[in-house]
N, C-alpha and C. Protein backbone atom coordinates (compact mmCIF):
# COMPACT_ATOMS: atom_id res chain seq x y z
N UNK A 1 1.18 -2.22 -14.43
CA UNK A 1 1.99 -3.17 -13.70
C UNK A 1 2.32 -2.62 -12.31
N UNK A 2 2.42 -1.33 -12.06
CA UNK A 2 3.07 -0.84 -10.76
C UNK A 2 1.89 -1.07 -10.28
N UNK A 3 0.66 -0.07 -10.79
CA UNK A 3 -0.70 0.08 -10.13
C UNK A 3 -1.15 -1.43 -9.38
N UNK A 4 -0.72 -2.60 -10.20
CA UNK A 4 -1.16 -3.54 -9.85
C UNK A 4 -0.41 -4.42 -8.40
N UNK A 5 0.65 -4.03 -8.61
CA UNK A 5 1.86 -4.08 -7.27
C UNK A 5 1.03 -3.45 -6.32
N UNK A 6 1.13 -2.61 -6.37
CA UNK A 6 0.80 -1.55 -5.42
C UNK A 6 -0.88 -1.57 -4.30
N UNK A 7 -1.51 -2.07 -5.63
CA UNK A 7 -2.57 -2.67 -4.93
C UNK A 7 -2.18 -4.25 -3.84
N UNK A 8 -1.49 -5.28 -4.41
CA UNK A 8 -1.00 -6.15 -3.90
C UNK A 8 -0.14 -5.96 -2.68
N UNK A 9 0.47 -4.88 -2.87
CA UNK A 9 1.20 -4.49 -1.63
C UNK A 9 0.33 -4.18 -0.66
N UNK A 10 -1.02 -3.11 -0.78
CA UNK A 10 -1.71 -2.88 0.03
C UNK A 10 -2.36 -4.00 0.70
N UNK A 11 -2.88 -4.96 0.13
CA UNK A 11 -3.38 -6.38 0.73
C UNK A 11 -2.71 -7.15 1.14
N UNK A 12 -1.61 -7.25 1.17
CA UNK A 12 -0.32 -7.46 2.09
C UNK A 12 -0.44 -6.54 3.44
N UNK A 13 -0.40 -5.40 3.26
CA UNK A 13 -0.48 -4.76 4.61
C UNK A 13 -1.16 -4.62 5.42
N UNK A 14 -2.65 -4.66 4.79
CA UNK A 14 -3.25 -5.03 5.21
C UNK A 14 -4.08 -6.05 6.03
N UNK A 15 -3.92 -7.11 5.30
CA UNK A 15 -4.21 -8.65 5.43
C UNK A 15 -3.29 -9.25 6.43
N UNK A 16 -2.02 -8.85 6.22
CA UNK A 16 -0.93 -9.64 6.73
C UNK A 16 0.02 -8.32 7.80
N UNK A 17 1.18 -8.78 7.46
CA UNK A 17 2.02 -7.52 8.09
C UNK A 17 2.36 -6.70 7.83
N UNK A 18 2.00 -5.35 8.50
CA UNK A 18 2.03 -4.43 7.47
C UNK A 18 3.59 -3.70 7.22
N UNK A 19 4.65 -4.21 8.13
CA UNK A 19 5.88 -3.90 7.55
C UNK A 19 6.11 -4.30 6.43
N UNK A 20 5.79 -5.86 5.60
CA UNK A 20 5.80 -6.64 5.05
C UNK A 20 5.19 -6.08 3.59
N UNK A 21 4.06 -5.19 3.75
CA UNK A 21 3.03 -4.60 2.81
C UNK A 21 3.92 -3.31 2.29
N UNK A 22 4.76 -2.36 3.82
CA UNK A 22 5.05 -0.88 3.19
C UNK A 22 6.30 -1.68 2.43
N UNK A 23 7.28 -2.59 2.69
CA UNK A 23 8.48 -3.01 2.32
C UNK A 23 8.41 -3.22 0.60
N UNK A 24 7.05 -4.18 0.49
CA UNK A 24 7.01 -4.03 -0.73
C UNK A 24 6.04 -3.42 -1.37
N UNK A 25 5.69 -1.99 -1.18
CA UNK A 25 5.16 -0.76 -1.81
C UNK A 25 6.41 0.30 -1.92
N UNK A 26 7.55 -0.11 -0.80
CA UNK A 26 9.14 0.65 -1.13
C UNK A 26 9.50 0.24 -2.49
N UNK A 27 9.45 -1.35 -2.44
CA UNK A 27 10.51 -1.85 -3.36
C UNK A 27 9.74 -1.54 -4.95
N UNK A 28 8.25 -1.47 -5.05
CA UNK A 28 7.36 -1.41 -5.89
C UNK A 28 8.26 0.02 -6.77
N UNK A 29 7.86 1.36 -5.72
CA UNK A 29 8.10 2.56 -5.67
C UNK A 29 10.00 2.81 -6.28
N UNK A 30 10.91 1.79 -6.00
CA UNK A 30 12.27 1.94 -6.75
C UNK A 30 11.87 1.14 -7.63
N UNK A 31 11.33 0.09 -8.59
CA UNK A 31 11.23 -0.44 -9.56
C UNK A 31 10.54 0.41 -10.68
N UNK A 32 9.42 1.60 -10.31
CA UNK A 32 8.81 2.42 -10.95
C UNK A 32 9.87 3.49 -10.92
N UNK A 33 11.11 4.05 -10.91
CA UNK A 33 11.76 4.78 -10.93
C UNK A 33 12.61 4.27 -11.70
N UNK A 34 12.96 2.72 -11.85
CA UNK A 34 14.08 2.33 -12.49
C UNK A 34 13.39 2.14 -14.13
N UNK A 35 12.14 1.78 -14.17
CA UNK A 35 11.06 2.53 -15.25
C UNK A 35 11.49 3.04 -15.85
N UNK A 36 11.14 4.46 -14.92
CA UNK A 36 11.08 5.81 -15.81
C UNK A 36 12.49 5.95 -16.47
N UNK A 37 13.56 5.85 -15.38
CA UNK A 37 14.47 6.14 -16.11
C UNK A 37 15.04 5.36 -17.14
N UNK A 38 14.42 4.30 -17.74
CA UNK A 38 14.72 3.27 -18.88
C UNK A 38 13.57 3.87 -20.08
N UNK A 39 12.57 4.30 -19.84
CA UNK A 39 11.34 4.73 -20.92
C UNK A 39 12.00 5.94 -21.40
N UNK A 40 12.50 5.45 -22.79
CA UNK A 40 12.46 7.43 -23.76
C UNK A 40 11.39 8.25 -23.95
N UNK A 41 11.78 8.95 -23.99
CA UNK A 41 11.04 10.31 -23.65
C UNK A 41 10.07 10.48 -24.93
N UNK A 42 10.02 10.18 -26.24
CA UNK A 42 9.34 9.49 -26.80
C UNK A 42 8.22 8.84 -26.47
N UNK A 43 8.63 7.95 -26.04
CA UNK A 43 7.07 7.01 -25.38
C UNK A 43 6.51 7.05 -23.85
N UNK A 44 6.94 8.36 -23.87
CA UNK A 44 6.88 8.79 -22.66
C UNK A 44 5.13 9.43 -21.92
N UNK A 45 4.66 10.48 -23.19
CA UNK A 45 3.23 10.59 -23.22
C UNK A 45 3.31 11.74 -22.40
N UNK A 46 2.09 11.53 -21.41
CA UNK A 46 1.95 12.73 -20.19
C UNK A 46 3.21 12.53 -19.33
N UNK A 47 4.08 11.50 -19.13
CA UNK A 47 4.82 11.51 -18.25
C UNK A 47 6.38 12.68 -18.72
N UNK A 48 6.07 13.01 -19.74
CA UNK A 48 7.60 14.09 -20.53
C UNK A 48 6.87 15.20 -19.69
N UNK A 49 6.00 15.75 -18.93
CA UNK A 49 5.43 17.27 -18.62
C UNK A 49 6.57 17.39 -17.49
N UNK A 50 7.27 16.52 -16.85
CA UNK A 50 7.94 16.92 -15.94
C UNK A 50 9.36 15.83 -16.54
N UNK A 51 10.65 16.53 -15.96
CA UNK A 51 11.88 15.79 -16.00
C UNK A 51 11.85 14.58 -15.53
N UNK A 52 12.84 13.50 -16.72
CA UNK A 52 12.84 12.39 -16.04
C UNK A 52 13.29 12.17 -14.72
N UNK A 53 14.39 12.63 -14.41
CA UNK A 53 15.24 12.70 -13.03
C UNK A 53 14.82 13.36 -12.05
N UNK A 54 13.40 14.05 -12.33
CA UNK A 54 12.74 14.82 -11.46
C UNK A 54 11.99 13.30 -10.47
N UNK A 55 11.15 12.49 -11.80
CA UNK A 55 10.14 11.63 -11.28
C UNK A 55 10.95 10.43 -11.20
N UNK A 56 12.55 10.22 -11.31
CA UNK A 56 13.71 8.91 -10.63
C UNK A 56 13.32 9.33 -9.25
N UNK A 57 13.96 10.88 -9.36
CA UNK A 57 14.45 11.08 -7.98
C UNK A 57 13.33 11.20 -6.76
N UNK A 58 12.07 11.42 -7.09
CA UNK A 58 11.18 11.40 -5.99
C UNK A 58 10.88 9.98 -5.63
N UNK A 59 10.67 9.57 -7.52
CA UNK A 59 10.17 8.07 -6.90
C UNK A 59 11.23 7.18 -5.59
N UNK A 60 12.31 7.17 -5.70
CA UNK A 60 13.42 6.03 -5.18
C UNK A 60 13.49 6.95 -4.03
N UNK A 61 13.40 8.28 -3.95
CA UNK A 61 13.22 8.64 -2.66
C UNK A 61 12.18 8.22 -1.63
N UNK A 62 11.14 8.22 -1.78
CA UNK A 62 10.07 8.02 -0.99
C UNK A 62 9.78 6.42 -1.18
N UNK A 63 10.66 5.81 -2.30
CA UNK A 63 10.94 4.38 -2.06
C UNK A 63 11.56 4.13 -0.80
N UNK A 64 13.24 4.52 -0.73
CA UNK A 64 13.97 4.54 0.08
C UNK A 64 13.04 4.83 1.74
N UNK A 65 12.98 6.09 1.89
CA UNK A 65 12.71 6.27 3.49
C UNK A 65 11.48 5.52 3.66
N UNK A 66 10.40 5.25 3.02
CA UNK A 66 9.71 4.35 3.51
C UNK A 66 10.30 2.65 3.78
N UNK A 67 10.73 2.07 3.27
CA UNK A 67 11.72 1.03 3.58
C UNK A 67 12.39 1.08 5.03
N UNK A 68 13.02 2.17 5.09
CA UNK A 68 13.66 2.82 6.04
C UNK A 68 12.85 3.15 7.58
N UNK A 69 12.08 3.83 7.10
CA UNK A 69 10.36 3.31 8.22
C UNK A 69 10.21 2.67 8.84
N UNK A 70 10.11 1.88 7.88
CA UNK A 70 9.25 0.55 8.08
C UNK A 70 10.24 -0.67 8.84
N UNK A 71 11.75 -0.33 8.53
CA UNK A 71 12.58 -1.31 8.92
C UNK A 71 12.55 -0.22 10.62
N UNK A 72 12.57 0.62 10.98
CA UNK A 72 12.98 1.55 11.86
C UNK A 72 12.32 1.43 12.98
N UNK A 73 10.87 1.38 12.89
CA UNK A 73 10.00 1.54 13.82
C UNK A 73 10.28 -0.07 14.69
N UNK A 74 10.23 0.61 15.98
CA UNK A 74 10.47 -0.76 16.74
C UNK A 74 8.83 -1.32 17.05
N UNK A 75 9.11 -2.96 17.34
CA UNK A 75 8.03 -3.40 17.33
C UNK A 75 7.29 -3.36 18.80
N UNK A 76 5.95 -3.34 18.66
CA UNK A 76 5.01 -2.47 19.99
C UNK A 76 4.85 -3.87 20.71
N UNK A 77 4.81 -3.66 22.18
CA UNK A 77 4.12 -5.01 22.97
C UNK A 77 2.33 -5.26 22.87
N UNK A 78 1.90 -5.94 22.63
CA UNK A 78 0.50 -5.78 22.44
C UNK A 78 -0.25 -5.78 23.65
């Protein structure tokens, strides 16, 4: 489901605008964090090799500042 976002996001950014594309590969990137931290560790698989709060906290991070980016960068005159 993310993988599949994520691709969608890219053809968004591609195709279209690409603030529009990173915005929702941010929002993709905190929804896969809000994931992990809902999946027990149990059905967790290869993803238990590292702490959950290890892979919250990177994910929603690099959610966050890309968002942040992407809202940041001022727009260029063509």
């Amino acid at each position: 489901m993310v993988l599949g976002a994520c691709v969608v996001a890219l053809a968004v950014g591609v195709l279209g605008d690409w603030r529009v594309g990173v915005r929702i590969f941010a929002g993709v990137l905190c929804a896969a964090a809000g994931m992990r931290l809902a999946l027990p560790d149990d059905q967790a698989g290869m993803l238990a090799v590292r702490h959950r709060f290890v892979d919250v906290g990177l994910l929603a991070a690099v959610g966050v500042v890309l968002f942040l980016l992407a809202t940041s960068i001022p727009d260029q005159p063509v």
